[in-house]
C-alpha atoms as a PDB file:
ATOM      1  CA  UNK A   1       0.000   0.000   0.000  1.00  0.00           C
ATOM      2  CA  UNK A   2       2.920   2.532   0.946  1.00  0.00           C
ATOM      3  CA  UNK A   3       4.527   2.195  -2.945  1.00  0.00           C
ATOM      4  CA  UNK A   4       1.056   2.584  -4.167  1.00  0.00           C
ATOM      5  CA  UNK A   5       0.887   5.985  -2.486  1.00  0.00           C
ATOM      6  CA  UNK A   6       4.436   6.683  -3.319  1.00  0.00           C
ATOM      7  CA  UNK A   7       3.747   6.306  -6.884  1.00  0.00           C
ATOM      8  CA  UNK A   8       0.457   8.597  -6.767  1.00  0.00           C
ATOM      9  CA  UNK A   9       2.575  11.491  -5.122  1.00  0.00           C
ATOM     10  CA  UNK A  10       5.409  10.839  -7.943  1.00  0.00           C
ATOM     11  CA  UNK A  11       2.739  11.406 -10.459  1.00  0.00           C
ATOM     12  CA  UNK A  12       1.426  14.023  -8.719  1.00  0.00           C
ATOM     13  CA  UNK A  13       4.800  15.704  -8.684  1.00  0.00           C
ATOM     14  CA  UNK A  14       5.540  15.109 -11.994  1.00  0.00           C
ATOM     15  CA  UNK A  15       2.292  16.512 -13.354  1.00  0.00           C
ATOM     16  CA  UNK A  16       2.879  19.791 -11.273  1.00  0.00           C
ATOM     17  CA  UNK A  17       4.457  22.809 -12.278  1.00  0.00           C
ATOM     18  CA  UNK A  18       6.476  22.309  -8.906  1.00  0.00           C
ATOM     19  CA  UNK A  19       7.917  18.525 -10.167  1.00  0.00           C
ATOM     20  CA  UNK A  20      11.609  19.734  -9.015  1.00  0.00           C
ATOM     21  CA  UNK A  21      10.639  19.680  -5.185  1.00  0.00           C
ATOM     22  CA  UNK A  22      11.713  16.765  -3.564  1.00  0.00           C
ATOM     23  CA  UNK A  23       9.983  15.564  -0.282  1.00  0.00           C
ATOM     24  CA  UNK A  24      12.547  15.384   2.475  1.00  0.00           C
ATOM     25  CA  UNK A  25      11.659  14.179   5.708  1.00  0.00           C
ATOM     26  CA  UNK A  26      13.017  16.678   8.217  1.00  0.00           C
ATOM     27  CA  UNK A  27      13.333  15.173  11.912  1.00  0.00           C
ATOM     28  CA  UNK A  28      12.609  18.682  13.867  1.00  0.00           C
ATOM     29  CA  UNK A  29       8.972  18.210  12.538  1.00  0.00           C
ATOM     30  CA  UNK A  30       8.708  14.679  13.026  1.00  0.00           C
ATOM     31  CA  UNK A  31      10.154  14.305  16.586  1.00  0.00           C
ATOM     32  CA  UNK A  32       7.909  17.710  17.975  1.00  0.00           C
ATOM     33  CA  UNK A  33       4.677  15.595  16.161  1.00  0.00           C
ATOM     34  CA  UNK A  34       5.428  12.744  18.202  1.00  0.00           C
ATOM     35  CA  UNK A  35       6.544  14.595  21.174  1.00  0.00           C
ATOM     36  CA  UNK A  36       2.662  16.460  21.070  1.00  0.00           C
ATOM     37  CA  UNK A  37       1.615  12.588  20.252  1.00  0.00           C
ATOM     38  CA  UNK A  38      -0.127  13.779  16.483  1.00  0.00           C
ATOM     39  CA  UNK A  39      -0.797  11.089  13.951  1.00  0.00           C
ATOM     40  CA  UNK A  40      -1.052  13.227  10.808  1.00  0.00           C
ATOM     41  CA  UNK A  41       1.402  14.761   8.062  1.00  0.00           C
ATOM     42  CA  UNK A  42       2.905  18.311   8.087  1.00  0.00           C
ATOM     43  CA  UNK A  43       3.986  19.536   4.717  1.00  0.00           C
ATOM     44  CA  UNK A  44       6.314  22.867   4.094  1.00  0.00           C
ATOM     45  CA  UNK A  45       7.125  24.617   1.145  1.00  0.00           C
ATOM     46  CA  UNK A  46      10.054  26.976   0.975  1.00  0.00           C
ATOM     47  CA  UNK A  47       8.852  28.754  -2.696  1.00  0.00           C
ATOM     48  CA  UNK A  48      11.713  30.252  -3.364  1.00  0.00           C
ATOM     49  CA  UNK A  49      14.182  27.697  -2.907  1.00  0.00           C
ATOM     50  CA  UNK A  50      11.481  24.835  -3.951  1.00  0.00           C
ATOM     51  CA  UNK A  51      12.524  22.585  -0.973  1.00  0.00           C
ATOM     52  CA  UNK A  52       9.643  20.500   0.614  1.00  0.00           C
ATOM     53  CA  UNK A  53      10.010  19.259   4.133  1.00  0.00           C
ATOM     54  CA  UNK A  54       8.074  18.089   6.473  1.00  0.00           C
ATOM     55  CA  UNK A  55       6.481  14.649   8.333  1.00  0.00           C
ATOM     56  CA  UNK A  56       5.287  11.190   7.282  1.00  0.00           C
ATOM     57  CA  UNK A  57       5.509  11.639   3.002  1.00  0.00           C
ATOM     58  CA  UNK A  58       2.532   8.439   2.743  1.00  0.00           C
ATOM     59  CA  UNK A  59       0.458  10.964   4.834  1.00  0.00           C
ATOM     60  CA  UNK A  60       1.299  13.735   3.195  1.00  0.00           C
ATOM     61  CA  UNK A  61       0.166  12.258  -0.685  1.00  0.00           C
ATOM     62  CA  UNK A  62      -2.920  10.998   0.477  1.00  0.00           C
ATOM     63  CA  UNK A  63      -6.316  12.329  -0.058  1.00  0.00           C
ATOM     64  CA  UNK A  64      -8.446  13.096   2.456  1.00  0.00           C
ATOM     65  CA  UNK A  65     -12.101  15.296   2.125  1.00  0.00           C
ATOM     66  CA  UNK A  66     -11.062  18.885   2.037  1.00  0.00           C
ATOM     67  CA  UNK A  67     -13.807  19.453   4.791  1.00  0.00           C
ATOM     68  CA  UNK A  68     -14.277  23.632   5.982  1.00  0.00           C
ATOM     69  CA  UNK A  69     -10.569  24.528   3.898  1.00  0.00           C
ATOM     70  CA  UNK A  70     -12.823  23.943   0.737  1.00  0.00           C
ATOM     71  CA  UNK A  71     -14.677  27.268   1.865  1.00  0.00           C
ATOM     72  CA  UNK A  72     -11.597  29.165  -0.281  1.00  0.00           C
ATOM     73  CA  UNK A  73     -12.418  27.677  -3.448  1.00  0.00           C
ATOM     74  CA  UNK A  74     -16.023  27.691  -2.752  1.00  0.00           C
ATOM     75  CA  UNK A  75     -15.819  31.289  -2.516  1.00  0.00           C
ATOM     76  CA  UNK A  76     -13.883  31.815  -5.369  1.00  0.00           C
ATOM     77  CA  UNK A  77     -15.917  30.028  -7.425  1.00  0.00           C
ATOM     78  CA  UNK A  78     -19.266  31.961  -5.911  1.00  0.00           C
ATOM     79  CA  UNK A  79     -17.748  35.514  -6.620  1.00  0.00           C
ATOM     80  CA  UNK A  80     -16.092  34.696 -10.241  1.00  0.00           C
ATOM     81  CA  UNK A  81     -19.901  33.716 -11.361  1.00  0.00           C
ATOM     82  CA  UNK A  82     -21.106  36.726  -9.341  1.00  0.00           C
ATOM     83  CA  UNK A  83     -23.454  34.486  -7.258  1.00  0.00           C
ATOM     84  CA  UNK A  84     -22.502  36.483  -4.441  1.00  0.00           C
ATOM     85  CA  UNK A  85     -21.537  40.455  -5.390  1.00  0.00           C
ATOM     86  CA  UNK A  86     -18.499  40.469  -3.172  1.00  0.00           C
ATOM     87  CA  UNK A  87     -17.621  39.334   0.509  1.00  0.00           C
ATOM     88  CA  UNK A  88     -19.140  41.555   2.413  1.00  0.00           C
ATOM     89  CA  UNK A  89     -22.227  41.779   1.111  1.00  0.00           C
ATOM     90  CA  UNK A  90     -25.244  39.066   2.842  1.00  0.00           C
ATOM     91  CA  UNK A  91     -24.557  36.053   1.435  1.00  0.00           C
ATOM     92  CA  UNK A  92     -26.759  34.062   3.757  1.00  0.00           C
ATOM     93  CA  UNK A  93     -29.943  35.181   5.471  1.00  0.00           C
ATOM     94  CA  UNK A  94     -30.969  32.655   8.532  1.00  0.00           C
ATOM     95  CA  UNK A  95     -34.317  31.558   8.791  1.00  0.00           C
ATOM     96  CA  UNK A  96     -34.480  31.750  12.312  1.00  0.00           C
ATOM     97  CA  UNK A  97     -34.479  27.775  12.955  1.00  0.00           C
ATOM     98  CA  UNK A  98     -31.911  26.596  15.550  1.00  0.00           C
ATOM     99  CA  UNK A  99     -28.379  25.004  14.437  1.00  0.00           C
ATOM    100  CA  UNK A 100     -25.193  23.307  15.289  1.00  0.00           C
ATOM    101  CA  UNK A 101     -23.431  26.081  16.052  1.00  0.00           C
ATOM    102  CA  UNK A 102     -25.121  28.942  18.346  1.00  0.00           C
ATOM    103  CA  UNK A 103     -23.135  31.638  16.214  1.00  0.00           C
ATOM    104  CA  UNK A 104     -24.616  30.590  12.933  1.00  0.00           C
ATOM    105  CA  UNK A 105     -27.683  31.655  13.948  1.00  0.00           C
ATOM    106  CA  UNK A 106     -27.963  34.922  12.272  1.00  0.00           C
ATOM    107  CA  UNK A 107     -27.094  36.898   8.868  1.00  0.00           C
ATOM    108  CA  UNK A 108     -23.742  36.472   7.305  1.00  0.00           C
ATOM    109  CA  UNK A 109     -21.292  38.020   4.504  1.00  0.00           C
ATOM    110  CA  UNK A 110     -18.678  35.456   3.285  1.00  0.00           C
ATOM    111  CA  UNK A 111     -15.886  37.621   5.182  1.00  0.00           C
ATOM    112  CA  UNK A 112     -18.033  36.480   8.419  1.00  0.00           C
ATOM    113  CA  UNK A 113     -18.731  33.298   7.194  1.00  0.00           C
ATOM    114  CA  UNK A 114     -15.063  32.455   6.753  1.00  0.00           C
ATOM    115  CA  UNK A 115     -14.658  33.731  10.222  1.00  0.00           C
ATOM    116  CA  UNK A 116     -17.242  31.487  11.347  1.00  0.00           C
ATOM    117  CA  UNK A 117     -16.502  28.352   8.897  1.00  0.00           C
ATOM    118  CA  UNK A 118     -20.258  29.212   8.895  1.00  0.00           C
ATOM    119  CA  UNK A 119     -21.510  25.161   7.358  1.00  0.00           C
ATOM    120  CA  UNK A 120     -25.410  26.836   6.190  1.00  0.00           C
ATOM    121  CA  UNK A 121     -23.822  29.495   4.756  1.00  0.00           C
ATOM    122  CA  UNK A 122     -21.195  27.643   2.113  1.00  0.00           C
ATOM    123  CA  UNK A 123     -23.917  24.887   1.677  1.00  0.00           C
ATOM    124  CA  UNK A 124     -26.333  27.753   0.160  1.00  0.00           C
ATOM    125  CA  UNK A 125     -23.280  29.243  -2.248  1.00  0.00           C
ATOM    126  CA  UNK A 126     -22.845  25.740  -3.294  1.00  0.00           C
ATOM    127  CA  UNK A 127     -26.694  24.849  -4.332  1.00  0.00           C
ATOM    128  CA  UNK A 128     -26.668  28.695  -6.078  1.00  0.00           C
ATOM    129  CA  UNK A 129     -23.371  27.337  -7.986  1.00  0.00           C
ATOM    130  CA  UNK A 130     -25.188  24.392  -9.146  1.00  0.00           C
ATOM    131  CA  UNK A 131     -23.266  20.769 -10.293  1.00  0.00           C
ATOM    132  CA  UNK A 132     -22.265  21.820 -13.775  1.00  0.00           C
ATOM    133  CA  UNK A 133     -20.818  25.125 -12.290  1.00  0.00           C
ATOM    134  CA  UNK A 134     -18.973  23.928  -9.626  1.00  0.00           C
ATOM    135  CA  UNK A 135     -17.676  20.847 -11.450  1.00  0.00           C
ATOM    136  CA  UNK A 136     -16.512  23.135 -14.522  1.00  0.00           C
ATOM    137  CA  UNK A 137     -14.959  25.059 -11.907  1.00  0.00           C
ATOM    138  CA  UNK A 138     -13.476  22.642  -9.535  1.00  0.00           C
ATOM    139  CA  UNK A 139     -11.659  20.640 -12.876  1.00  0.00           C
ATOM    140  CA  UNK A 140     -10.307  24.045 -13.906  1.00  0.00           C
ATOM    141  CA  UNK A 141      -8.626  24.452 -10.923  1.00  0.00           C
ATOM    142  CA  UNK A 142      -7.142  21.504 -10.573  1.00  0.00           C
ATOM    143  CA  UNK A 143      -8.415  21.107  -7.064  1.00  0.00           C
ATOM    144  CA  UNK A 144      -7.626  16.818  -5.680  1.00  0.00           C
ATOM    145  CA  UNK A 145      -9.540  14.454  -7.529  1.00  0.00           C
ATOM    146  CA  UNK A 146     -11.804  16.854  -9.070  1.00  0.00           C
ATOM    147  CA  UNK A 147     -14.317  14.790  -7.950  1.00  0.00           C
ATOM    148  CA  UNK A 148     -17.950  15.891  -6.312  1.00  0.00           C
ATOM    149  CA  UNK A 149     -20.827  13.610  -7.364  1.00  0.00           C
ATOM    150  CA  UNK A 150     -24.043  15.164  -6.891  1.00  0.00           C
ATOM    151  CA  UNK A 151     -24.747  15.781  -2.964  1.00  0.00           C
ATOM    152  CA  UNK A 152     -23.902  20.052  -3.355  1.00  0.00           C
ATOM    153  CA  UNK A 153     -23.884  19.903   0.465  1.00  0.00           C
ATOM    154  CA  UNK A 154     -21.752  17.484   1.523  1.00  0.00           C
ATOM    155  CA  UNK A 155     -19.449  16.441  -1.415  1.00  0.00           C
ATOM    156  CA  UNK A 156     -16.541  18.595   0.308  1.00  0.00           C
ATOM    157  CA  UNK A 157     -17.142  16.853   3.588  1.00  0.00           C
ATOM    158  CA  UNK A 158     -18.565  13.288   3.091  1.00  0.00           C
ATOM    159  CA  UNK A 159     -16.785  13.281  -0.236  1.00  0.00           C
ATOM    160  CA  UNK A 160     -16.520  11.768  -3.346  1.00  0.00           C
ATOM    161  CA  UNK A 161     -13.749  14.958  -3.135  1.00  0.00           C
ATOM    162  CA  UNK A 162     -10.827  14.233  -1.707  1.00  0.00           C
ATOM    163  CA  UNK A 163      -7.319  16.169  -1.463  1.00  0.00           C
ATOM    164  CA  UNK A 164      -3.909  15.576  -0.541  1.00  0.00           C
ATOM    165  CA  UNK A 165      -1.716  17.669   2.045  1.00  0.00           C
ATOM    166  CA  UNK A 166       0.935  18.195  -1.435  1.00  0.00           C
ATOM    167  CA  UNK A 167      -1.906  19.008  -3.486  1.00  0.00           C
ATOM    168  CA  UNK A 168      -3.143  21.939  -0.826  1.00  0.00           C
ATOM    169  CA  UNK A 169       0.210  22.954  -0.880  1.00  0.00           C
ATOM    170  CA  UNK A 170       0.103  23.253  -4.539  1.00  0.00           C
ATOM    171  CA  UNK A 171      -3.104  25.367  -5.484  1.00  0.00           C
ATOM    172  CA  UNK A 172      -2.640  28.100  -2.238  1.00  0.00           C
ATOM    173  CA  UNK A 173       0.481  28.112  -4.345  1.00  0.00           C
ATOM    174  CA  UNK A 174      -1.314  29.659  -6.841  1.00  0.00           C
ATOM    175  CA  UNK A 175      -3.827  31.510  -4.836  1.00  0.00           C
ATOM    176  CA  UNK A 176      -0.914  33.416  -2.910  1.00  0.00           C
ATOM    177  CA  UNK A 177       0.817  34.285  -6.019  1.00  0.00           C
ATOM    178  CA  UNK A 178      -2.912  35.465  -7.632  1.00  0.00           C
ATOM    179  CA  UNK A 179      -1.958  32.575 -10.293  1.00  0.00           C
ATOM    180  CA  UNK A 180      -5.519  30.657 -10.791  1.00  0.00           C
ATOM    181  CA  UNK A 181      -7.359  31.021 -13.563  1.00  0.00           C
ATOM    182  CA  UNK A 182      -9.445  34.129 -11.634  1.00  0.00           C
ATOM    183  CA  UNK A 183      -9.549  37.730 -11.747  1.00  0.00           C
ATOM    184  CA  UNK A 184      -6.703  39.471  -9.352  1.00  0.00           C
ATOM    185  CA  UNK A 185      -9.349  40.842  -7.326  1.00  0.00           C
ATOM    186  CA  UNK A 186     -11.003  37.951  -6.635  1.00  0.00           C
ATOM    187  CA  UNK A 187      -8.367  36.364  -5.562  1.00  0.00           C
ATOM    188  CA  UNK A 188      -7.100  39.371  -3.550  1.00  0.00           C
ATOM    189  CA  UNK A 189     -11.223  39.842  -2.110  1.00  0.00           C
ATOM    190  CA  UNK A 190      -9.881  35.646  -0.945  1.00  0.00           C
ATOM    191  CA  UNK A 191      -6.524  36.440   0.381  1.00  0.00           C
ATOM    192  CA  UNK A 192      -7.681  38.780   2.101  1.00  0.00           C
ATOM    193  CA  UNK A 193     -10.269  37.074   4.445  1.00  0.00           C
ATOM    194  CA  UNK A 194      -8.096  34.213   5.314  1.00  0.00           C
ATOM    195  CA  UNK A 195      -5.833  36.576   6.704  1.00  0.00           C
ATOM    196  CA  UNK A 196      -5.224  35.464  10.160  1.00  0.00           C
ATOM    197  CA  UNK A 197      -2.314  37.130  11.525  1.00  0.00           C
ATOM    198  CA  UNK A 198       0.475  39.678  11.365  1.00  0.00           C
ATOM    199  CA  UNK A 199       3.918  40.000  13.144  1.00  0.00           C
ATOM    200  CA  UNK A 200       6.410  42.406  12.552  1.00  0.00           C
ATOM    201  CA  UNK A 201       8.018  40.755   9.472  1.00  0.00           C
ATOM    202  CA  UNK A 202       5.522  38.587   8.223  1.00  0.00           C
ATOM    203  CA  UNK A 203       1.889  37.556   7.646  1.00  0.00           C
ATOM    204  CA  UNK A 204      -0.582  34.337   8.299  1.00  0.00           C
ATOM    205  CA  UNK A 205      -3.048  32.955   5.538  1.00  0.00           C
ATOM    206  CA  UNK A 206      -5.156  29.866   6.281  1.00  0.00           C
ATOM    207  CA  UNK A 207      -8.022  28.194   6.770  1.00  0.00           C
ATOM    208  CA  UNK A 208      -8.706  24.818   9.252  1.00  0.00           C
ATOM    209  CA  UNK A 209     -10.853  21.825   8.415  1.00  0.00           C
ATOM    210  CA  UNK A 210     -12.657  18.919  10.279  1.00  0.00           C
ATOM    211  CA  UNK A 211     -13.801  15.886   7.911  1.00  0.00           C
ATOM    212  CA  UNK A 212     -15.724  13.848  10.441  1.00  0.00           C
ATOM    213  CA  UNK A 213     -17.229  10.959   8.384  1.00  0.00           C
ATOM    214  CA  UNK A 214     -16.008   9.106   5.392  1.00  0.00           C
ATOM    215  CA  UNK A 215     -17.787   8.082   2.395  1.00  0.00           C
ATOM    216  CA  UNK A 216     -19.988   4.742   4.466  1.00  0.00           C
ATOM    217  CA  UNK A 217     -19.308   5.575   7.785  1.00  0.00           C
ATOM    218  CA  UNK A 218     -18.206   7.285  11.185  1.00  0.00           C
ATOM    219  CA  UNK A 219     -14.696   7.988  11.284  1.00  0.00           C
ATOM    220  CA  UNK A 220     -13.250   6.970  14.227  1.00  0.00           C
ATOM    221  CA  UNK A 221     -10.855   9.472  14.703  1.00  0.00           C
ATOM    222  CA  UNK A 222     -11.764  12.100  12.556  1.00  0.00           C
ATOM    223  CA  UNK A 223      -9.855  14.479  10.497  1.00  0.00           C
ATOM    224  CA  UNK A 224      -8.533  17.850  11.004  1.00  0.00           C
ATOM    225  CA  UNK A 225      -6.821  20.221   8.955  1.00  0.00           C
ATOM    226  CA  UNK A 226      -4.786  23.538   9.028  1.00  0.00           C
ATOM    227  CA  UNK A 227      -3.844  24.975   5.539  1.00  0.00           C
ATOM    228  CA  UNK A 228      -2.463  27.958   4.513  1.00  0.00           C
ATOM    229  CA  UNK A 229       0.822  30.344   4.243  1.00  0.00           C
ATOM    230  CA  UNK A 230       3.327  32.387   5.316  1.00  0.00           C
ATOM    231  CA  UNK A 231       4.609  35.770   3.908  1.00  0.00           C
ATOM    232  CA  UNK A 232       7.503  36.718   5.492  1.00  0.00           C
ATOM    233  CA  UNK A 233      10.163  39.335   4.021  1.00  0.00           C
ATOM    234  CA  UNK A 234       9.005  39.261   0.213  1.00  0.00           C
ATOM    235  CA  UNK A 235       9.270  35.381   0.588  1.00  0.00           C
ATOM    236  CA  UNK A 236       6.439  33.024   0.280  1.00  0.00           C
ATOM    237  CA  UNK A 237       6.454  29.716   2.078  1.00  0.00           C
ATOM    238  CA  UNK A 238       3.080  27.230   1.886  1.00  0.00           C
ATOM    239  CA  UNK A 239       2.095  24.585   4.617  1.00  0.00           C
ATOM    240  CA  UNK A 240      -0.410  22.222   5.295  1.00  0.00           C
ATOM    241  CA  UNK A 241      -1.486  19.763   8.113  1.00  0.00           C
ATOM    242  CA  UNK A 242      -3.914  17.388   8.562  1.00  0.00           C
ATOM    243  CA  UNK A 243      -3.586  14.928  11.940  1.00  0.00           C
ATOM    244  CA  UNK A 244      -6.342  12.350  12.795  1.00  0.00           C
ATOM    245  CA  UNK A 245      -8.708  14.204  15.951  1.00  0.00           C
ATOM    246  CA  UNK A 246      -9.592  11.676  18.637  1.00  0.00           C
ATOM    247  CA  UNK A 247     -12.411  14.074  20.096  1.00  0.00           C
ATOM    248  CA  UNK A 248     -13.521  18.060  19.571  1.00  0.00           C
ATOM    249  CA  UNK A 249     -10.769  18.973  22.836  1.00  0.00           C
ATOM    250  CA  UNK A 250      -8.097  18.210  20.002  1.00  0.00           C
ATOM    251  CA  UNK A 251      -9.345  20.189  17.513  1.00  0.00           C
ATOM    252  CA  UNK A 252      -6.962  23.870  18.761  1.00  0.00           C
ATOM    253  CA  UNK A 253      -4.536  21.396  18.369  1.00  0.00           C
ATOM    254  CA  UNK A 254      -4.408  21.966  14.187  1.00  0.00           C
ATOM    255  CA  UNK A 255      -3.633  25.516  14.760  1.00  0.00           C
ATOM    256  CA  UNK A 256      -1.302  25.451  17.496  1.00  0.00           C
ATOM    257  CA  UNK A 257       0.873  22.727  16.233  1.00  0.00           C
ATOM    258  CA  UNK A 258       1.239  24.260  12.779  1.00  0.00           C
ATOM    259  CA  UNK A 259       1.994  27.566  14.616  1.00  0.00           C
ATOM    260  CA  UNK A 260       4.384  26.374  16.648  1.00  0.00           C
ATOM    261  CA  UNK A 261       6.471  24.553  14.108  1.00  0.00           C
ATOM    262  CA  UNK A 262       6.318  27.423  11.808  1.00  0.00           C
ATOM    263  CA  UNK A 263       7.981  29.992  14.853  1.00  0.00           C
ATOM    264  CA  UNK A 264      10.960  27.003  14.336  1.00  0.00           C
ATOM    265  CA  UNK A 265      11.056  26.815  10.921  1.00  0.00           C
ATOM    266  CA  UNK A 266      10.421  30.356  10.121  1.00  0.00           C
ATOM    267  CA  UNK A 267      11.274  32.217  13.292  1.00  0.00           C
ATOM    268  CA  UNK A 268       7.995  34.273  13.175  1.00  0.00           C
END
């Protein structure tokens, strides 16, 4: 099973415009995973010198359900076909019915929603999108297996669409550097609500994820994620984590641990 994986992620290399990067398994990130006892794969990407490092390389090629870090290409798609006018204008109106998640419970732009990794909110953009939209759109980005079936509410969760950690690495690539096949200010309107924080040098993009069932059943643990970048100094480097979540008291754990090997790596 491992060499079948290894071959998908040579392919996968070889098809990108990144083929020259070479995984290399760096032990800093490997031993402070197991210290913090994580099960998962942590991927870095030095853009500029095309080195990628990080933890467990099976992990790290295999595809997982993009879960809430779909929300950036949902919203791209959603404002290039002007479903939505831009992201701060209402792009979900609540009905007043209870949900999930107390803070849902009210209107929301897609700058709040993103905030919120407001579920209603993305499921709506996604049934205005429509199959043949969103398909059209997913396969022109490139995005995993380019795969979402018919279910416009749970495709990105339950799949059939699935993603890599290399693969994430490989279209916020592109989103950083305003390279997908979008307007600039789209992609900038994108950017700039996954901004999450600033230091004196640099600045944090990303979005986290939680898959928590497969395609027939429960996962048992689940799946979180923690995608994104760092610009730090007029470089650009790309990471991506995703770490199997035991119960909900792990789930600050996809932030912090990516944060904290980042201040390593990256001294931020």
């Amino acid at each position: 099973m491992k060499y079948i994986y290894l071959i998908g992620g040579i392919l996968i290399l070889l098809l990108n415009p990144l083929y020259g990067a070479e995984f290399e398994e760096n032990n800093r990130i490997s031993n402070f995973l197991k210290k913090n006892n994580i099960n998962g794969t942590f991927v870095l990407y030095d853009v500029q010198n095309k080195t990628l490092i990080g933890h467990n390389e099976t992990r790290a090629f295999t595809q997982y359900q993009p879960a809430s870090t779909f929300k950036i290409p949902n919203t791209l798609i959603g404002l290039s076909l002007g479903v939505v006018k831009d992201v701060d204008t209402i792009a979900y109106k609540h009905n007043g019915n209870k949900l999930w998640n107390k803070s849902w419970e009210k209107d929301v732009s897609l700058r709040e929603a993103m905030k919120l990794s407001h579920l209603p909110a993305y499921q709506q953009l996604a049934q205005k999108i429509g199959v043949v939209r969103m398909q059209e759109n997913i396969s022109k980005m490139d995005y995993g297996n380019k795969n979402i079936g018919k279910n416009l509410t749970t495709f990105w969760l339950r799949g059939p669409l699935k993603i890599s950690a290399i693969e994430q690495i490989f279209f916020l690539e592109k989103l950083a550097k305003r390279e997908l096949n979008y307007s600039k200010n789209i992609q900038d309107s994108v950017v700039e609500i996954i901004k999450l924080d600033t230091g004196d040098d640099w600045t944090l993009y990303g979005k986290t994820g939680w898959a928590t069932r497969n395609l027939n059943k429960n996962m048992n643990p689940t799946l979180g994620w923690f995608v994104g970048w760092v610009e730090q100094k007029e470089k650009l480097y790309i990471f991506a984590l995703n770490m199997d979540i035991k119960d909900s008291s792990q789930l600050p754990q996809r932030q912090e641990i990516a944060i904290d090997i980042l201040k390593n790596e990256l001294n931020i």
